[in-house]
C-alpha atoms as a PDB file:
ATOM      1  CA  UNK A   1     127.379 117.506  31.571  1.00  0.00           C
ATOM      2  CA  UNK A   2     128.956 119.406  28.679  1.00  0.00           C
ATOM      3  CA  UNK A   3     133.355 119.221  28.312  1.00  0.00           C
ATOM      4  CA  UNK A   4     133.565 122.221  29.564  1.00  0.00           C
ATOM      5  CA  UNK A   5     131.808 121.594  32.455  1.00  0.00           C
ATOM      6  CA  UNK A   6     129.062 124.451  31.822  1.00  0.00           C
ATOM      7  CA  UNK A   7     125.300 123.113  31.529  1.00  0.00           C
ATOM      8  CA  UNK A   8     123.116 124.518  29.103  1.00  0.00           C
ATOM      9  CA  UNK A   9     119.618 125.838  30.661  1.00  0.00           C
ATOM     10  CA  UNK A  10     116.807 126.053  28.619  1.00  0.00           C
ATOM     11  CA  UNK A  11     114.135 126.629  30.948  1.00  0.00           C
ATOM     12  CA  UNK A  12     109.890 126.374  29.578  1.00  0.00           C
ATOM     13  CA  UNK A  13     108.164 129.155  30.599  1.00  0.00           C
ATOM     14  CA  UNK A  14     104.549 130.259  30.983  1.00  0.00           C
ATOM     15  CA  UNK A  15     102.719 133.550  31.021  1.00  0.00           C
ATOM     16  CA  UNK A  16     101.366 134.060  34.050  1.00  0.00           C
ATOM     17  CA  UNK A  17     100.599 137.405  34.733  1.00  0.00           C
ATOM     18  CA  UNK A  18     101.080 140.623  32.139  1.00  0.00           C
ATOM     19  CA  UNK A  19     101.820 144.272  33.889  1.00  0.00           C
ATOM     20  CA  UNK A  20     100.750 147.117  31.524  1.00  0.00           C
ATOM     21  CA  UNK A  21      99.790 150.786  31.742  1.00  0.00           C
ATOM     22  CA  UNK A  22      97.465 153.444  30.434  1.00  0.00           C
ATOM     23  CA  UNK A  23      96.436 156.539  30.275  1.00  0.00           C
ATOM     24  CA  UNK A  24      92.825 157.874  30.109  1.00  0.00           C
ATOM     25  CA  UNK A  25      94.602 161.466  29.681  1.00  0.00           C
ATOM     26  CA  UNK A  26      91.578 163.090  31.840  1.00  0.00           C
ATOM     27  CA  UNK A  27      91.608 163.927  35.698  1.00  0.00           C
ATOM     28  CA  UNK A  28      89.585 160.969  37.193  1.00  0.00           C
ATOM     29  CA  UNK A  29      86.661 161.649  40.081  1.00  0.00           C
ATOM     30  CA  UNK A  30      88.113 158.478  42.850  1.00  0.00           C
ATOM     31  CA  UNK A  31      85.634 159.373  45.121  1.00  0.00           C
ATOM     32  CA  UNK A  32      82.508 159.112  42.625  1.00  0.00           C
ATOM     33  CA  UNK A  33      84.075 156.144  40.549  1.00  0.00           C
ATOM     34  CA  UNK A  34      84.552 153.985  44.063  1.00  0.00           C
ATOM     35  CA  UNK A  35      80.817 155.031  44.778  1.00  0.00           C
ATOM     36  CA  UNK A  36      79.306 153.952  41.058  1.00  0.00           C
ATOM     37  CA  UNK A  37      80.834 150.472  41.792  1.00  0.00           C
ATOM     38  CA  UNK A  38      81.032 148.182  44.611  1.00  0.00           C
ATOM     39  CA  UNK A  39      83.968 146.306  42.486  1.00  0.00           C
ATOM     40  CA  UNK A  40      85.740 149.559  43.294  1.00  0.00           C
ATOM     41  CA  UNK A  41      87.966 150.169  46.498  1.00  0.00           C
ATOM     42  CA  UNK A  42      89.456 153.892  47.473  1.00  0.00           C
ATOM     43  CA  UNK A  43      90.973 154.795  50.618  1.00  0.00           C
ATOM     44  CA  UNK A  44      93.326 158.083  49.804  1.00  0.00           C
ATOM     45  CA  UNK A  45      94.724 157.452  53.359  1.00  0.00           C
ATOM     46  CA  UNK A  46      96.452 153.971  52.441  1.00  0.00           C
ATOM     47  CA  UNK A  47      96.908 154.317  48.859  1.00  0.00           C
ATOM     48  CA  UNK A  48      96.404 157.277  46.478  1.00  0.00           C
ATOM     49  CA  UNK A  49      95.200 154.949  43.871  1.00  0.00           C
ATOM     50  CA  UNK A  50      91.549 153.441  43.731  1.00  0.00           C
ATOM     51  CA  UNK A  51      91.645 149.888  43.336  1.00  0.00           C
ATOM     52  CA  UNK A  52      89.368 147.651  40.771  1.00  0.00           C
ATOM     53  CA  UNK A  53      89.590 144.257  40.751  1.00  0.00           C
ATOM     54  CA  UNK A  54      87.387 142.295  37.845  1.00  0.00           C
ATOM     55  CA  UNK A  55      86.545 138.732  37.675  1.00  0.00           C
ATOM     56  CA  UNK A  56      86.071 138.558  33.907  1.00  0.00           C
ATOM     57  CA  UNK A  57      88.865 138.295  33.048  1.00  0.00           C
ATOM     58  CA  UNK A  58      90.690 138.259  36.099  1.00  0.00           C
ATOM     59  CA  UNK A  59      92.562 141.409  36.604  1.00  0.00           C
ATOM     60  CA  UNK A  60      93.300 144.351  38.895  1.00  0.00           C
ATOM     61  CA  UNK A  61      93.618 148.018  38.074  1.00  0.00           C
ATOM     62  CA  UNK A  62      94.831 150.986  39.971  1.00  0.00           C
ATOM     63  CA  UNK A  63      93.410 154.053  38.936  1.00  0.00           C
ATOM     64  CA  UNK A  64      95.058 157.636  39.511  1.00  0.00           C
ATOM     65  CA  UNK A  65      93.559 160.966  39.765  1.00  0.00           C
ATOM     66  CA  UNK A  66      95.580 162.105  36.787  1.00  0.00           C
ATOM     67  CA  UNK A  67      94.064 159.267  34.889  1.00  0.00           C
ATOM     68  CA  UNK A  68      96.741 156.943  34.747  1.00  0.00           C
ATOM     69  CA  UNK A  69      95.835 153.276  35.218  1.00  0.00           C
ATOM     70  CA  UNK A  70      98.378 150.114  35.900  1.00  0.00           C
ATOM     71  CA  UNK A  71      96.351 146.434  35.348  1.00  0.00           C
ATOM     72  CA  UNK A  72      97.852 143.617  36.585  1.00  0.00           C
ATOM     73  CA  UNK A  73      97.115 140.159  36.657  1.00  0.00           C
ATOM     74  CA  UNK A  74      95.863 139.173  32.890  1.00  0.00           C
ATOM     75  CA  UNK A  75      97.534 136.582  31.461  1.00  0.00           C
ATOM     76  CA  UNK A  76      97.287 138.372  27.530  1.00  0.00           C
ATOM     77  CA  UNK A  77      96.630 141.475  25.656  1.00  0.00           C
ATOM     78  CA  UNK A  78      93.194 140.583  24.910  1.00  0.00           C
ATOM     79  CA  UNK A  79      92.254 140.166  28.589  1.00  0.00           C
ATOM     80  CA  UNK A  80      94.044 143.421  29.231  1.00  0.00           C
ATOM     81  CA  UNK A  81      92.043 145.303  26.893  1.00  0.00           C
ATOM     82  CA  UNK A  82      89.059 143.308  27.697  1.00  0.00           C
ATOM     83  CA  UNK A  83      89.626 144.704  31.657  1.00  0.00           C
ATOM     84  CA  UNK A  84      90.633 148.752  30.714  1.00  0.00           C
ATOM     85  CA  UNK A  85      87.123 148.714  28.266  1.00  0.00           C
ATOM     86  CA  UNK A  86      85.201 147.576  31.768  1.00  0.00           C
ATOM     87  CA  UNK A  87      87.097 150.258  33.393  1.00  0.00           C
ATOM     88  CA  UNK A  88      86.377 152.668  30.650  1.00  0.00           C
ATOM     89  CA  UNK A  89      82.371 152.243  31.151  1.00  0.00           C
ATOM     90  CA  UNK A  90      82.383 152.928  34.527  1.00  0.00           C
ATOM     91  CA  UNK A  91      85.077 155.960  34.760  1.00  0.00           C
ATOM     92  CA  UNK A  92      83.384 157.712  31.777  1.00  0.00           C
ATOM     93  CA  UNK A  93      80.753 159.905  33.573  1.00  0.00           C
ATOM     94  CA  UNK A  94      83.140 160.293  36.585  1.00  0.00           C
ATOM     95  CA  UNK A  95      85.844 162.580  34.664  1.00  0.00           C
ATOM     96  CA  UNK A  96      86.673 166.661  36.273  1.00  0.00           C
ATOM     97  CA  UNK A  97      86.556 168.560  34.100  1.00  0.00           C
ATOM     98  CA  UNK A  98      87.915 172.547  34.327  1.00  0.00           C
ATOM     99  CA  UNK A  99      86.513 175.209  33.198  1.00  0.00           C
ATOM    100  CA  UNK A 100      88.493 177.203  30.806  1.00  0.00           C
ATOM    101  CA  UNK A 101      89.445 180.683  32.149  1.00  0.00           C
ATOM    102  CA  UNK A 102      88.860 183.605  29.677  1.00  0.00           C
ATOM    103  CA  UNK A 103      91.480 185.724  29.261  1.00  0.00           C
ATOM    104  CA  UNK A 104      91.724 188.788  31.611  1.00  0.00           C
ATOM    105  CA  UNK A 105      90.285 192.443  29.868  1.00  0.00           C
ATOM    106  CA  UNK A 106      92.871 194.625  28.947  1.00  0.00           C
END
């Protein structure tokens, strides 16, 4: 132990699991993305967020209507982009889309 009686801690770490965020900036279709894949769980009564977990690499992503998606689980960036460009492939033809209003005649 040190003079003053204070130990010094200088604990090793390891990366074990990265939290990041994205978003798609579209309105995503839960209902016809959870039906595309079977990878895919939604169940707007016990979450509002589909869930998508993927075995290569290993990682889980919630997916919001507005488009917002959390992964968790990847160990590094890579991985993380690796799992939202898996994502990305299925969500892509399952986007609503509005029609634009035309202005009203004068």
């Amino acid at each position: 132990m040190p003079k003053n009686g204070k130990s010094i801690l200088r604990p090793e770490f390891r990366v074990e699991n990265i939290v990041a965020s994205a978003d798609l900036g579209i309105d995503l279709d839960l209902y016809g993305i959870a039906k595309a894949s079977s990878d895919i769980d939604y169940e707007p009564e016990q979450f509002p967020g589909a869930i998508c977990k993927i075995k290569e690499p290993k990682a889980a992503l919630l997916l919001f209507k507005n488009g917002k998606i959390i992964c968790t689980g990847a160990k590094t960036e890579a991985d993380i982009r690796r799992a939202i460009d898996q994502i990305i492939k299925i969500v892509k033809n399952h986007t609503i889309t509005y029609k634009e209003e035309k202005p009203a005649k004068k």
